[in-house]
PDB file of N, CA and C in Angstrom:
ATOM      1  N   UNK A   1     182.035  69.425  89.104  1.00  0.00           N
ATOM      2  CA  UNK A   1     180.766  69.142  89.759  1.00  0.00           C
ATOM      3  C   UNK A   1     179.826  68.519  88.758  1.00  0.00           C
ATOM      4  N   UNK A   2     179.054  67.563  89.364  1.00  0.00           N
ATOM      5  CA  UNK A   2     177.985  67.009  88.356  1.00  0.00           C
ATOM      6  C   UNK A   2     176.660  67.654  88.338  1.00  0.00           C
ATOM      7  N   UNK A   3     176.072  67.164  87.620  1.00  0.00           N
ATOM      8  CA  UNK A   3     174.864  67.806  87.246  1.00  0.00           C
ATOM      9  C   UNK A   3     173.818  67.439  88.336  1.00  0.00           C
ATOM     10  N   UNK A   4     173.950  66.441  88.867  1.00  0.00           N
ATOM     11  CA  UNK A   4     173.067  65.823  90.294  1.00  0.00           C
ATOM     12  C   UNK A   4     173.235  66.781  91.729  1.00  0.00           C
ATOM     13  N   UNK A   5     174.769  67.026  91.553  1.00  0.00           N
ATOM     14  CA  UNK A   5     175.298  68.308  92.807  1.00  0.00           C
ATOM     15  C   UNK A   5     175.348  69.593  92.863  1.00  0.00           C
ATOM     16  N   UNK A   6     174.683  69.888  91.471  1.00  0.00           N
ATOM     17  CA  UNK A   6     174.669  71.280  90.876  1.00  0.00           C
ATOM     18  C   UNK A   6     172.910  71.432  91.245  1.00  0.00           C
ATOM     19  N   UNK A   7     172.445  70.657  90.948  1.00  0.00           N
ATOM     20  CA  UNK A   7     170.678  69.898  90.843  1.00  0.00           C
ATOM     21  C   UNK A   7     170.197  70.557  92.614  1.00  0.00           C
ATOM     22  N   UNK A   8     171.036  69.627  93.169  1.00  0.00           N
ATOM     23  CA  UNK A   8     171.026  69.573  94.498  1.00  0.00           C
ATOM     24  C   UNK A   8     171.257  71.154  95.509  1.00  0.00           C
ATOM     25  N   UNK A   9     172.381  71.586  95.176  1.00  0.00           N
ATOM     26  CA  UNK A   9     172.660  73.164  94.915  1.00  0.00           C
ATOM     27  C   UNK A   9     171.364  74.255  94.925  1.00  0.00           C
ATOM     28  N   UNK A  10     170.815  74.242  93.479  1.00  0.00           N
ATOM     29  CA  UNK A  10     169.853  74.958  93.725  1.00  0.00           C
ATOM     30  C   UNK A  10     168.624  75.132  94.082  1.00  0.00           C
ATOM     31  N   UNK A  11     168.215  73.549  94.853  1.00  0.00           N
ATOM     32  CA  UNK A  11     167.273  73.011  95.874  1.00  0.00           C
ATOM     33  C   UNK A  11     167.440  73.803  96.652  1.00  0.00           C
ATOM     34  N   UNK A  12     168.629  73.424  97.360  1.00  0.00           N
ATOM     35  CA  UNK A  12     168.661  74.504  98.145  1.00  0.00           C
ATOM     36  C   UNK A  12     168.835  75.669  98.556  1.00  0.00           C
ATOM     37  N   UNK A  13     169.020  76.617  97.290  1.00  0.00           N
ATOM     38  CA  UNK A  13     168.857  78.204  96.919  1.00  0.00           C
ATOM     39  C   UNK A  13     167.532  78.382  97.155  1.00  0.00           C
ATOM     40  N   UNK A  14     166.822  76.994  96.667  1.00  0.00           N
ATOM     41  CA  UNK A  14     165.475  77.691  96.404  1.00  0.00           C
ATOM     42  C   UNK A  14     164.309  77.638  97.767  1.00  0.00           C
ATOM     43  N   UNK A  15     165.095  76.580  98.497  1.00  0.00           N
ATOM     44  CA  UNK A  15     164.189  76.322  99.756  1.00  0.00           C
ATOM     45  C   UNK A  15     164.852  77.716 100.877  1.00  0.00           C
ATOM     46  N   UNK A  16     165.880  77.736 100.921  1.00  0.00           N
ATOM     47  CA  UNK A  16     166.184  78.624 101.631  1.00  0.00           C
ATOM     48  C   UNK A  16     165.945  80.077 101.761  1.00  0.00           C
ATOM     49  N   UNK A  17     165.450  80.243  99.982  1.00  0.00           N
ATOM     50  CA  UNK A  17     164.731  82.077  99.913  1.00  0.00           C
ATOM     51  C   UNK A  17     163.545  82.013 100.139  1.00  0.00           C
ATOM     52  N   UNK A  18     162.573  80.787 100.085  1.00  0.00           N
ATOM     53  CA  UNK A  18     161.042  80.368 100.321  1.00  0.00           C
ATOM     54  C   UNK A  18     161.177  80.793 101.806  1.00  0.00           C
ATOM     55  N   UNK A  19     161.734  79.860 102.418  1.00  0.00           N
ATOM     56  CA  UNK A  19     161.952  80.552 103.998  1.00  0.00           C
ATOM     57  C   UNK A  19     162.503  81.700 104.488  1.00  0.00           C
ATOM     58  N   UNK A  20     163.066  82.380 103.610  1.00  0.00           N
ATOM     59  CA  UNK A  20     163.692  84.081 104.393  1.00  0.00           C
ATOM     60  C   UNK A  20     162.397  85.057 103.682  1.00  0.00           C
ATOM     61  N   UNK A  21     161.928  84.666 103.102  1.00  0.00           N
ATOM     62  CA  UNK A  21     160.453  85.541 102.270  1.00  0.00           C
ATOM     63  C   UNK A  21     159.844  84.784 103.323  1.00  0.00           C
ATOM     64  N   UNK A  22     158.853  83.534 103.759  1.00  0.00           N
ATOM     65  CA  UNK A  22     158.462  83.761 105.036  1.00  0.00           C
ATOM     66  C   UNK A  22     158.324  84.089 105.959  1.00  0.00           C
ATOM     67  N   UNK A  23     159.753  84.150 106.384  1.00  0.00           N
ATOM     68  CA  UNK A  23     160.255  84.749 107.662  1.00  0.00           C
ATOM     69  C   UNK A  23     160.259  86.594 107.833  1.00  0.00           C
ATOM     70  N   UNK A  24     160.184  86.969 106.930  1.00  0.00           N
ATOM     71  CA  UNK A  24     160.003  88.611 106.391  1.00  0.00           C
ATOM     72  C   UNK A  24     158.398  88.166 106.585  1.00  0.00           C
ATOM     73  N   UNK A  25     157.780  87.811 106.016  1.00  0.00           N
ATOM     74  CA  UNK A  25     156.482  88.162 105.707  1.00  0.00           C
ATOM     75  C   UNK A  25     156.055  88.241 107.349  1.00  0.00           C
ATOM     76  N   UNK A  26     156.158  87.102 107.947  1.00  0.00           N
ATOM     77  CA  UNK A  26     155.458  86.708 109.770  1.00  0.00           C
ATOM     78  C   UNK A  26     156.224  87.474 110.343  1.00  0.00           C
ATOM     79  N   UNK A  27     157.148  88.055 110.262  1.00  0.00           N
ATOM     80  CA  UNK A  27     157.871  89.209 110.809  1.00  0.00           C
ATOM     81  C   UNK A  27     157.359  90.703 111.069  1.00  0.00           C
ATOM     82  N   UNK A  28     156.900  90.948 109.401  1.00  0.00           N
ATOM     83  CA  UNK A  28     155.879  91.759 109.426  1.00  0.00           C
ATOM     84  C   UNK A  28     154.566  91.626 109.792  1.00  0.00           C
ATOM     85  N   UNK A  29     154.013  90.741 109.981  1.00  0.00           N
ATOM     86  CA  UNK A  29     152.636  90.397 110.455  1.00  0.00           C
ATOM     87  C   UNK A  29     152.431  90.645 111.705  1.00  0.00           C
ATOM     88  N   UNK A  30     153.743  90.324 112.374  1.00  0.00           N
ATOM     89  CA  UNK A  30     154.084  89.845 113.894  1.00  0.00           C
ATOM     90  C   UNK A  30     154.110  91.475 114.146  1.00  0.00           C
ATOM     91  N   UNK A  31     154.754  91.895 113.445  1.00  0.00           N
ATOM     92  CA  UNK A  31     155.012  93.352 114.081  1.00  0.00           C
ATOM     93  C   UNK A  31     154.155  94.398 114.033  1.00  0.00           C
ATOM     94  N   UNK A  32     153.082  94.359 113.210  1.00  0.00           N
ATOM     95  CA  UNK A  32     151.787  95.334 113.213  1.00  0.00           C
ATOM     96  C   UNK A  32     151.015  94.368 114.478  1.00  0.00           C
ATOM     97  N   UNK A  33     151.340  93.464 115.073  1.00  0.00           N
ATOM     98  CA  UNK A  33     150.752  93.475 115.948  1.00  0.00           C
ATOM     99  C   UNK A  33     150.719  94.060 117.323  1.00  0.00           C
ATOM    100  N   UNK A  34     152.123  93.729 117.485  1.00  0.00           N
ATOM    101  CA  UNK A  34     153.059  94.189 118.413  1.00  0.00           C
ATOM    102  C   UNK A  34     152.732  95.670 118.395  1.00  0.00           C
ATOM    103  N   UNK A  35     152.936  96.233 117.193  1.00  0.00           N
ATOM    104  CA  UNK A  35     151.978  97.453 116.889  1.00  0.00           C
ATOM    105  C   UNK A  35     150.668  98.295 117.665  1.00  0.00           C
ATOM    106  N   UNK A  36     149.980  97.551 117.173  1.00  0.00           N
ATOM    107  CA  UNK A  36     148.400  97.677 117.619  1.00  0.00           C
ATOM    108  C   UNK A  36     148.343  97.665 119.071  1.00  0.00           C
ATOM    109  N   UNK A  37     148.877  96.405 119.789  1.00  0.00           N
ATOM    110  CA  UNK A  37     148.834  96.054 121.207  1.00  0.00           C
ATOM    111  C   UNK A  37     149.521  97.312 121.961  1.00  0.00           C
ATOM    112  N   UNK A  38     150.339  97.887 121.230  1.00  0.00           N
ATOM    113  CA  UNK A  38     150.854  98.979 122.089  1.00  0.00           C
ATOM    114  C   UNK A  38     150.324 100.288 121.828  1.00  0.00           C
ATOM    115  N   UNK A  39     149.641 100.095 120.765  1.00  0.00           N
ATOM    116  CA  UNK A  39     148.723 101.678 120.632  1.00  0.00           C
ATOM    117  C   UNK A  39     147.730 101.464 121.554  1.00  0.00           C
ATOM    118  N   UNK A  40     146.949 100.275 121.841  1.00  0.00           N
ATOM    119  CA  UNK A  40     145.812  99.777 122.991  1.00  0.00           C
ATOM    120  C   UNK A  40     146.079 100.391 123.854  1.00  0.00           C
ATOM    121  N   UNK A  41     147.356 100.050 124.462  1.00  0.00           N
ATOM    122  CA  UNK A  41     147.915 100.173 125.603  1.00  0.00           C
ATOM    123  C   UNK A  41     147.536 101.201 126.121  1.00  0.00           C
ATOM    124  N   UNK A  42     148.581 102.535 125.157  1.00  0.00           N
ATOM    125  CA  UNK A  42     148.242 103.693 125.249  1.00  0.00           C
ATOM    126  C   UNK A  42     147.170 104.260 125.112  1.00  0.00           C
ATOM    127  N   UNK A  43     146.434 103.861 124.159  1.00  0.00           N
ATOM    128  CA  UNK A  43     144.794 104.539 124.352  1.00  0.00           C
ATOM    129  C   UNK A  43     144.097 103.687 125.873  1.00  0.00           C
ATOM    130  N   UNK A  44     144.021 102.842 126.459  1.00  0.00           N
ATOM    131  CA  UNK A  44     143.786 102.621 127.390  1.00  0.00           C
ATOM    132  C   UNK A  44     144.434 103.607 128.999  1.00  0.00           C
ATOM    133  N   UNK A  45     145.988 104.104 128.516  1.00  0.00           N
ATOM    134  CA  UNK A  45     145.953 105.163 129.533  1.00  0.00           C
ATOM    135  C   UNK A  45     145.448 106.836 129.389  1.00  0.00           C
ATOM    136  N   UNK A  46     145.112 106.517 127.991  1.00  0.00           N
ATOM    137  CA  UNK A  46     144.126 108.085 127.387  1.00  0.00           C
ATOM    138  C   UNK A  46     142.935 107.843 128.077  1.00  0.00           C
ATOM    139  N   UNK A  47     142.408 106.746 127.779  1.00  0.00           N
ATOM    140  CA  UNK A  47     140.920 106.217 128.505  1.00  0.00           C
ATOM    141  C   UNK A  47     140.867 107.084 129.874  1.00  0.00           C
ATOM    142  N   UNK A  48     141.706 106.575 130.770  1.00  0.00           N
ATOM    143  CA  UNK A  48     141.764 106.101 131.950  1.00  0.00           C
ATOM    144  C   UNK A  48     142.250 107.635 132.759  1.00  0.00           C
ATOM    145  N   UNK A  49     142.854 108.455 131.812  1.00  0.00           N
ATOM    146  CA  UNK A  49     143.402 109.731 132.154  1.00  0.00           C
ATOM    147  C   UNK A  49     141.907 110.612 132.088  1.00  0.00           C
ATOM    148  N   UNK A  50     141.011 109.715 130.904  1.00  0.00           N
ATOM    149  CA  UNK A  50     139.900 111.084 129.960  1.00  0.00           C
ATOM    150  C   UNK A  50     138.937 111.051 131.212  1.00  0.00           C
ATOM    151  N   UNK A  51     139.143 109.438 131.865  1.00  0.00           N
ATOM    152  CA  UNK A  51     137.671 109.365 133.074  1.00  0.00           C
ATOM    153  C   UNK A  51     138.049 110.122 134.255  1.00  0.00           C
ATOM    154  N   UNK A  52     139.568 110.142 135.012  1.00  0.00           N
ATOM    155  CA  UNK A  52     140.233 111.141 135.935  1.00  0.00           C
ATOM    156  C   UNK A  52     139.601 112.573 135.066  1.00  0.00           C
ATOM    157  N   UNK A  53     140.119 112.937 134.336  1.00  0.00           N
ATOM    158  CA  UNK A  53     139.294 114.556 134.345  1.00  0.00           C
ATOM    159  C   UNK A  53     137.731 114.599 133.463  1.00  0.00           C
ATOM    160  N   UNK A  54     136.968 113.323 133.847  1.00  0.00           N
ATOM    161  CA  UNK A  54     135.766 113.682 133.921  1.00  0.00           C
ATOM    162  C   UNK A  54     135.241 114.027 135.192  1.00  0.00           C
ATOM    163  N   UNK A  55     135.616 113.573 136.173  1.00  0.00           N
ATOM    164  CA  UNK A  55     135.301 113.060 137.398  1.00  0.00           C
ATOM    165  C   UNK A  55     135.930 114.622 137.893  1.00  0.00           C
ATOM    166  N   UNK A  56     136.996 115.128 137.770  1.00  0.00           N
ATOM    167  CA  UNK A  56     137.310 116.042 137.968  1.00  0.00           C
ATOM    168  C   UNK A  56     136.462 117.888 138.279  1.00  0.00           C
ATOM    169  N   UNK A  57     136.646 118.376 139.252  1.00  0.00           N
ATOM    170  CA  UNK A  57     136.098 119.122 139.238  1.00  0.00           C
ATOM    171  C   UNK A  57     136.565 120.643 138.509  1.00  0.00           C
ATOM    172  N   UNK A  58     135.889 121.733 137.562  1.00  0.00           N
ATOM    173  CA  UNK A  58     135.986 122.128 136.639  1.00  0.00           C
ATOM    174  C   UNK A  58     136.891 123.344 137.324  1.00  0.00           C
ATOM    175  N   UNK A  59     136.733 123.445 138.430  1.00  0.00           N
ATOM    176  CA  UNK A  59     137.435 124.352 139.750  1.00  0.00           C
ATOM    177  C   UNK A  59     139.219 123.963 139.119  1.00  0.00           C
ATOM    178  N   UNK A  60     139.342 122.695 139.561  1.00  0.00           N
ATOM    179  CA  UNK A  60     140.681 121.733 139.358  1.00  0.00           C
ATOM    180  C   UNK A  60     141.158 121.384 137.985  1.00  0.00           C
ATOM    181  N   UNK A  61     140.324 121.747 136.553  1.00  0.00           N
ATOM    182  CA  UNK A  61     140.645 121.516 135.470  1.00  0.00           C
ATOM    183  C   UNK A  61     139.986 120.758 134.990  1.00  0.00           C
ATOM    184  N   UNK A  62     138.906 120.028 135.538  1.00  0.00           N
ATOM    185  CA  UNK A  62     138.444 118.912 134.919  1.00  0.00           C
ATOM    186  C   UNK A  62     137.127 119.305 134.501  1.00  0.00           C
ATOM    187  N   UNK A  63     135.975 118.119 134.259  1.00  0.00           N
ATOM    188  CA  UNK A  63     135.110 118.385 133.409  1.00  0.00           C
ATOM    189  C   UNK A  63     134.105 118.423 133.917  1.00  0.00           C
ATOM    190  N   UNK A  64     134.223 117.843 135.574  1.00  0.00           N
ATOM    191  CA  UNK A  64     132.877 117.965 135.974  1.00  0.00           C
ATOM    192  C   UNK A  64     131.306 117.449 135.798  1.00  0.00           C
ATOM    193  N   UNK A  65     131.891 116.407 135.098  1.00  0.00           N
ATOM    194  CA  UNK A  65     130.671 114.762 135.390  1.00  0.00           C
ATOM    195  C   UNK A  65     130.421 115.118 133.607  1.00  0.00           C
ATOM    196  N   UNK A  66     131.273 115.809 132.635  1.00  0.00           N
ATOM    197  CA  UNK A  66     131.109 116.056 131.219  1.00  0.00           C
ATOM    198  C   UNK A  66     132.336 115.662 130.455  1.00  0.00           C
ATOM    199  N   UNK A  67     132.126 114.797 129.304  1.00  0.00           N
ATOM    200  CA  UNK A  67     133.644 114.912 128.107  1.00  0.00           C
ATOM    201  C   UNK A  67     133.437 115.987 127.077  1.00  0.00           C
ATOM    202  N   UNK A  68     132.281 116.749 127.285  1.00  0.00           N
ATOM    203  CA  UNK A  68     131.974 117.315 126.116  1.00  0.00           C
ATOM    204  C   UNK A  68     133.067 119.045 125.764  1.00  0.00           C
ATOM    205  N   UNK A  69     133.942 119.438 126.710  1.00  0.00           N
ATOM    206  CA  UNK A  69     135.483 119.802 126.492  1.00  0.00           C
ATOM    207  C   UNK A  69     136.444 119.182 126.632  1.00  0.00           C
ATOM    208  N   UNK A  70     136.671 118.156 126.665  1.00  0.00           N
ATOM    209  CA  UNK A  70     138.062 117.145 126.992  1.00  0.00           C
ATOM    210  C   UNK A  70     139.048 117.250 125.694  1.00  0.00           C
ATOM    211  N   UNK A  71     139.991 117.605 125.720  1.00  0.00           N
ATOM    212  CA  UNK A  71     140.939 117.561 124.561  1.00  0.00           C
ATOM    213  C   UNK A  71     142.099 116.857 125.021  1.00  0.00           C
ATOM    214  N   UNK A  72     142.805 116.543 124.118  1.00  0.00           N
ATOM    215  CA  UNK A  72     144.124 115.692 124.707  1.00  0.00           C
ATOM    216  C   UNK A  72     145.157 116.677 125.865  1.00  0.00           C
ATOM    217  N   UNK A  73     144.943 117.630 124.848  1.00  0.00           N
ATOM    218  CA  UNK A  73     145.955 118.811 125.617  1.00  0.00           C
ATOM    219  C   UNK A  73     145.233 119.012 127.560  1.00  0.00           C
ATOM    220  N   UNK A  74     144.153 118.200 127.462  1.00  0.00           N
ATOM    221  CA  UNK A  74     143.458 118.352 128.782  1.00  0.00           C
ATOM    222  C   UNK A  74     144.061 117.899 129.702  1.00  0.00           C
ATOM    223  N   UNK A  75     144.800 116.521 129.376  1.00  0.00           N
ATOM    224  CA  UNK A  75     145.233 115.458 130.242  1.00  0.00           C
ATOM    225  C   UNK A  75     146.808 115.876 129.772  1.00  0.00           C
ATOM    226  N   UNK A  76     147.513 116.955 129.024  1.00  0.00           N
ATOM    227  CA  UNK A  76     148.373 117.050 128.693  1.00  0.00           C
ATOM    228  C   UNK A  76     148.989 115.524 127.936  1.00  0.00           C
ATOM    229  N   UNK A  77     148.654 114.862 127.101  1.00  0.00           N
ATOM    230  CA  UNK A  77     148.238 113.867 126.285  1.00  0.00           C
ATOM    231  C   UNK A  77     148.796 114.910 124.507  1.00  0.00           C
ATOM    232  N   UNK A  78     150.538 113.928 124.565  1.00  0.00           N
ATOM    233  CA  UNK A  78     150.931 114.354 122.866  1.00  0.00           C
ATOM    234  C   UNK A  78     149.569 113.580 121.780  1.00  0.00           C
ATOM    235  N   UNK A  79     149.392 114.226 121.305  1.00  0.00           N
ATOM    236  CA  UNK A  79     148.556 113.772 120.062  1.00  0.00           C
ATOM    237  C   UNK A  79     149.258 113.315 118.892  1.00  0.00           C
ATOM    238  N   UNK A  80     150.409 112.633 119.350  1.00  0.00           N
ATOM    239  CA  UNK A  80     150.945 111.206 118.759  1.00  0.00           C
ATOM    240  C   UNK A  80     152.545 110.938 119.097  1.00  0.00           C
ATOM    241  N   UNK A  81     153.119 109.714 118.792  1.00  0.00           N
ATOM    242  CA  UNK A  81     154.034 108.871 119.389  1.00  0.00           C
ATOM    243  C   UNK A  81     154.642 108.313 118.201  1.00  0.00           C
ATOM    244  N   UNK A  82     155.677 107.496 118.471  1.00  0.00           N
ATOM    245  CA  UNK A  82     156.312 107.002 117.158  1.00  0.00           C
ATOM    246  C   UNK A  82     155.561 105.909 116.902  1.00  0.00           C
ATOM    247  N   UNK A  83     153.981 105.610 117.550  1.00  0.00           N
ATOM    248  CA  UNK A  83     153.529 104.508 116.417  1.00  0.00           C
ATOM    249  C   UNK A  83     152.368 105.286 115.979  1.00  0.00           C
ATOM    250  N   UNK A  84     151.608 106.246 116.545  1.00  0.00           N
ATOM    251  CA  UNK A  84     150.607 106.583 115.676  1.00  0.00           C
ATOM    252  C   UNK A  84     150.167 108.185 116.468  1.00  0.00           C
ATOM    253  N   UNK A  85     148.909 108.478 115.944  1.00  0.00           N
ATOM    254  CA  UNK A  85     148.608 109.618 115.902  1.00  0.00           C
ATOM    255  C   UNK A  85     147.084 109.306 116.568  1.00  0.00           C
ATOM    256  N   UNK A  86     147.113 110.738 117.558  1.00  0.00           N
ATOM    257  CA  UNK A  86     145.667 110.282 118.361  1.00  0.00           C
ATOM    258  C   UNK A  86     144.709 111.193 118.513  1.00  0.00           C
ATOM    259  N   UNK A  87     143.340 110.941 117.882  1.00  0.00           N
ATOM    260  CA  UNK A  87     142.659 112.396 117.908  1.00  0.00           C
ATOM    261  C   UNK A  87     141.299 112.090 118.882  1.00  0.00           C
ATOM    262  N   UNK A  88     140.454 112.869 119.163  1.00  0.00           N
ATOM    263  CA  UNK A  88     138.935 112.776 119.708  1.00  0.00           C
ATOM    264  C   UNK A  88     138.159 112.948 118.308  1.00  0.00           C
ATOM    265  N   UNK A  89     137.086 111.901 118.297  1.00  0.00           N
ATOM    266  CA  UNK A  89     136.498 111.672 117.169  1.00  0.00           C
ATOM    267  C   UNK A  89     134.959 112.135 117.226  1.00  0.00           C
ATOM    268  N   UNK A  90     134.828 112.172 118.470  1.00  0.00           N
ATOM    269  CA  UNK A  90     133.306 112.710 119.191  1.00  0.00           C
ATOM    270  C   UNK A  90     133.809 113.200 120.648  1.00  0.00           C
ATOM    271  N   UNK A  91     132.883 113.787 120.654  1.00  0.00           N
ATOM    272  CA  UNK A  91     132.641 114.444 122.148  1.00  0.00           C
ATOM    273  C   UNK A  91     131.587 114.820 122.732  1.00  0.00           C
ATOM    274  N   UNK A  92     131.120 113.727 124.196  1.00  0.00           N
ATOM    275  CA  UNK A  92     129.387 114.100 124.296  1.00  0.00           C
ATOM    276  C   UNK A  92     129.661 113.904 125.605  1.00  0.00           C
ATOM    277  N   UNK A  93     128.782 114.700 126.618  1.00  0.00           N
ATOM    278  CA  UNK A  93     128.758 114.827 127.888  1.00  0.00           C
ATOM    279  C   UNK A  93     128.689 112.914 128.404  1.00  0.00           C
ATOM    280  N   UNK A  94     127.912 112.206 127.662  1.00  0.00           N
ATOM    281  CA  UNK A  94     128.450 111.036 128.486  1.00  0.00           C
ATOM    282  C   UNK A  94     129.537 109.760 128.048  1.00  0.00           C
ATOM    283  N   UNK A  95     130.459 110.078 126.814  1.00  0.00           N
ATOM    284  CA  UNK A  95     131.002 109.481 126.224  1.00  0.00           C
ATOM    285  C   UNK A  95     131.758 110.257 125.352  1.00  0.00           C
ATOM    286  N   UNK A  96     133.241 109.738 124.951  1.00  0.00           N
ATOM    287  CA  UNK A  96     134.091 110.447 124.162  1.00  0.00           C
ATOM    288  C   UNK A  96     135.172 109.108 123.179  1.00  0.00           C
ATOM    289  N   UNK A  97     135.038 109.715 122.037  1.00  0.00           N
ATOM    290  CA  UNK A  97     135.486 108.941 120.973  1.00  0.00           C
ATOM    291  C   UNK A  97     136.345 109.313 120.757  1.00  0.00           C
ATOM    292  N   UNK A  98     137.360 108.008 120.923  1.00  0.00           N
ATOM    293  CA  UNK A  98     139.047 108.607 120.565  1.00  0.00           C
ATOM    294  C   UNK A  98     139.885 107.429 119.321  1.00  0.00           C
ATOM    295  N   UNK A  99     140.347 107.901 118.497  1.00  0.00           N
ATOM    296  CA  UNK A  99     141.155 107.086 116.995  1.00  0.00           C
ATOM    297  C   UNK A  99     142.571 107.220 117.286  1.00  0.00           C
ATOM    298  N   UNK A 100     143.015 106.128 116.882  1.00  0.00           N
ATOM    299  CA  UNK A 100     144.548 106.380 116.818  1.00  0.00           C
ATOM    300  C   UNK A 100     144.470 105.811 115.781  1.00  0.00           C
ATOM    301  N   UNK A 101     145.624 106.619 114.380  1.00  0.00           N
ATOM    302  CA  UNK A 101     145.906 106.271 113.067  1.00  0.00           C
ATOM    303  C   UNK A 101     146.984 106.029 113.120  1.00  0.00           C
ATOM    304  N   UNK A 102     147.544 104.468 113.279  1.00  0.00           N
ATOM    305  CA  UNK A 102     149.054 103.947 112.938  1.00  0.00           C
ATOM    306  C   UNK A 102     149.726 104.094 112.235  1.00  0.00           C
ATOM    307  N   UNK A 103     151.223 104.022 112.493  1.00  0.00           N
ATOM    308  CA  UNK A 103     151.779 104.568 111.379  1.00  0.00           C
ATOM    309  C   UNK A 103     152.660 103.164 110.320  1.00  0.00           C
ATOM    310  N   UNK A 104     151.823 102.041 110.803  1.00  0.00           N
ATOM    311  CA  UNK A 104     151.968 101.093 109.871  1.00  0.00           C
ATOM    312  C   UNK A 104     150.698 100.578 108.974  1.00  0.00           C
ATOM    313  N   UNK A 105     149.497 101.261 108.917  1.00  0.00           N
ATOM    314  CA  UNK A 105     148.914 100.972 108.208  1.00  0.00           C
ATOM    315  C   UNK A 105     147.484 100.646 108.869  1.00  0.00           C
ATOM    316  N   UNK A 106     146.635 101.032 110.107  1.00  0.00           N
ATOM    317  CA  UNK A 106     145.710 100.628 110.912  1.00  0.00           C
ATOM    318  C   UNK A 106     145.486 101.773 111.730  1.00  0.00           C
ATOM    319  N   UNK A 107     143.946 101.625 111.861  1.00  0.00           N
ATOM    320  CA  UNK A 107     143.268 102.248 112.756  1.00  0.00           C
ATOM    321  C   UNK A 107     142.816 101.736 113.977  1.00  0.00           C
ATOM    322  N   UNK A 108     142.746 102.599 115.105  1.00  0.00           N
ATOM    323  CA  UNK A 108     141.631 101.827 116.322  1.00  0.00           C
ATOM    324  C   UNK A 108     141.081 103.064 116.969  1.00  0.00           C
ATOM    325  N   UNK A 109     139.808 102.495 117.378  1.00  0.00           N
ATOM    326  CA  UNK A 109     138.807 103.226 117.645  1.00  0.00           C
ATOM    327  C   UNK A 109     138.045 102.494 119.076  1.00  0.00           C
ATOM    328  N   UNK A 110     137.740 103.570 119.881  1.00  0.00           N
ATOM    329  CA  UNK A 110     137.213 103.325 121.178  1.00  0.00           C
ATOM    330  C   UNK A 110     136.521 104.510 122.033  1.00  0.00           C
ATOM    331  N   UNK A 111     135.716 104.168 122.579  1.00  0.00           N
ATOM    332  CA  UNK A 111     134.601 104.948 123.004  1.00  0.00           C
ATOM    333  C   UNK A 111     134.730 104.687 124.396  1.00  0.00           C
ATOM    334  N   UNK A 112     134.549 105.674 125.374  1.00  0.00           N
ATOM    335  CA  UNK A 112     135.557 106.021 126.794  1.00  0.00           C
ATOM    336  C   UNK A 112     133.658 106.523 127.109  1.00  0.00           C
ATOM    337  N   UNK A 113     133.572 105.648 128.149  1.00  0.00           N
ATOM    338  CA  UNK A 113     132.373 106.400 129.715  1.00  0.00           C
ATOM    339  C   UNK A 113     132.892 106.581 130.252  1.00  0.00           C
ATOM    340  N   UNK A 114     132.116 107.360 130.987  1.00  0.00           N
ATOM    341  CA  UNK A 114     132.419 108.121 132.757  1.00  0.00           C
ATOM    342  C   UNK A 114     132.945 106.397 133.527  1.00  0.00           C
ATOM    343  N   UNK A 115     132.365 105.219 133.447  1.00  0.00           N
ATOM    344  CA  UNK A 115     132.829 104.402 134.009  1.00  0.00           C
ATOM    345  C   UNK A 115     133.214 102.903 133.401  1.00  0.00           C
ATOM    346  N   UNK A 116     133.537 102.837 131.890  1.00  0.00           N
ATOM    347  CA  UNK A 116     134.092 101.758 131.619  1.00  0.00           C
ATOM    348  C   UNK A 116     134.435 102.144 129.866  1.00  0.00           C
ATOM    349  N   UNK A 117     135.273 100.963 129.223  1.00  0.00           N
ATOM    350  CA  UNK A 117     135.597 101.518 127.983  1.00  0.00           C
ATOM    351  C   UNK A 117     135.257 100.648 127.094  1.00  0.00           C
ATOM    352  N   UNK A 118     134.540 101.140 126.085  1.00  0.00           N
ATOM    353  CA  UNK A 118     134.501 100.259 125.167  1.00  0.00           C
ATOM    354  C   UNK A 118     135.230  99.125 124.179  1.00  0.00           C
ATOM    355  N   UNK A 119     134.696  98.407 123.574  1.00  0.00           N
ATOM    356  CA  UNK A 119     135.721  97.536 122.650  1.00  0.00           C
ATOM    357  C   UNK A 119     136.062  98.195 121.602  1.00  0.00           C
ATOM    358  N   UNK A 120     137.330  98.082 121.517  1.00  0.00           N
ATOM    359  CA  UNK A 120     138.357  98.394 120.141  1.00  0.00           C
ATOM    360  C   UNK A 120     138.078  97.589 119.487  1.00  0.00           C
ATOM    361  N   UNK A 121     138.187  98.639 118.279  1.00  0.00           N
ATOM    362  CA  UNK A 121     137.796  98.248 116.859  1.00  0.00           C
ATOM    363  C   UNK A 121     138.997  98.456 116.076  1.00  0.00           C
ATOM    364  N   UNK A 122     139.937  97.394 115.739  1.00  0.00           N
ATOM    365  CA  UNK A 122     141.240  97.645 114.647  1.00  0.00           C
ATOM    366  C   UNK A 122     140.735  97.580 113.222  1.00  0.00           C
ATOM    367  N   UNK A 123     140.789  98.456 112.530  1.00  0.00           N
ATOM    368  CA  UNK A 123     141.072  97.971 110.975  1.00  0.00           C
ATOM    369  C   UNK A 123     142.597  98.074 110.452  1.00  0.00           C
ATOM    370  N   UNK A 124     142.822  97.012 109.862  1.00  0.00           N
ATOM    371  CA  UNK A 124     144.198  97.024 109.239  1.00  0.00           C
ATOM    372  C   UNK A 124     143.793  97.371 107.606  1.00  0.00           C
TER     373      UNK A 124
END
């Protein structure tokens, strides 16, 4: 082999690990997203479970126009999943603050009314 085909050779060693280290990197990028979007998800059916037993009458288990006892265990709600972990961060008769801590590296945070939910806040 010559030195031009040997040359040539490790061009392309070298372009080809540039692109599998890319492809790892947006892989991982891609996937804390994929991430996040599905912790949403789920805190959106925590949301949506927390406003059913606000509305709820305290007779029936619920809270009775209050979040200020709502626990996960309320809505029978695991306080975490194989992507993250989910706690109440506040608790006030007209609003309840709920975190989920990922288990790739991110937080989100959202604040639940009696009739709509606030915007999530991710930190990575």
């Amino acid at each position: 082999m010559g030195q031009q085909q040997l040359l040539i050779i490790l061009l392309t060693v070298i372009i080809v690990g540039v692109a599998i280290a890319l492809a790892i990197t947006y892989f991982k990028s891609h996937q804390q997203e994929v991430e996040i979007d599905e912790v949403i998800n789920e805190m959106n059916h925590i949301a949506a479970r927390a406003q059913e037993w606000y509305r709820k009458p305290t007779e029936f288990g619920g809270g009775s126009g209050s979040f200020a006892e709502f626990t996960l265990q309320s809505i029978s709600q695991p306080d975490s999943t194989d992507l993250a972990k989910f706690k109440i961060i506040s608790r006030y008769p007209a609003s309840l603050g709920i975190q989920a801590v990922g288990k790739s590296n991110f937080t989100v945070d959202v604040v639940v009314y009696p009739d709509s939910i606030g915007s999530y806040q991710v930190t990575k």
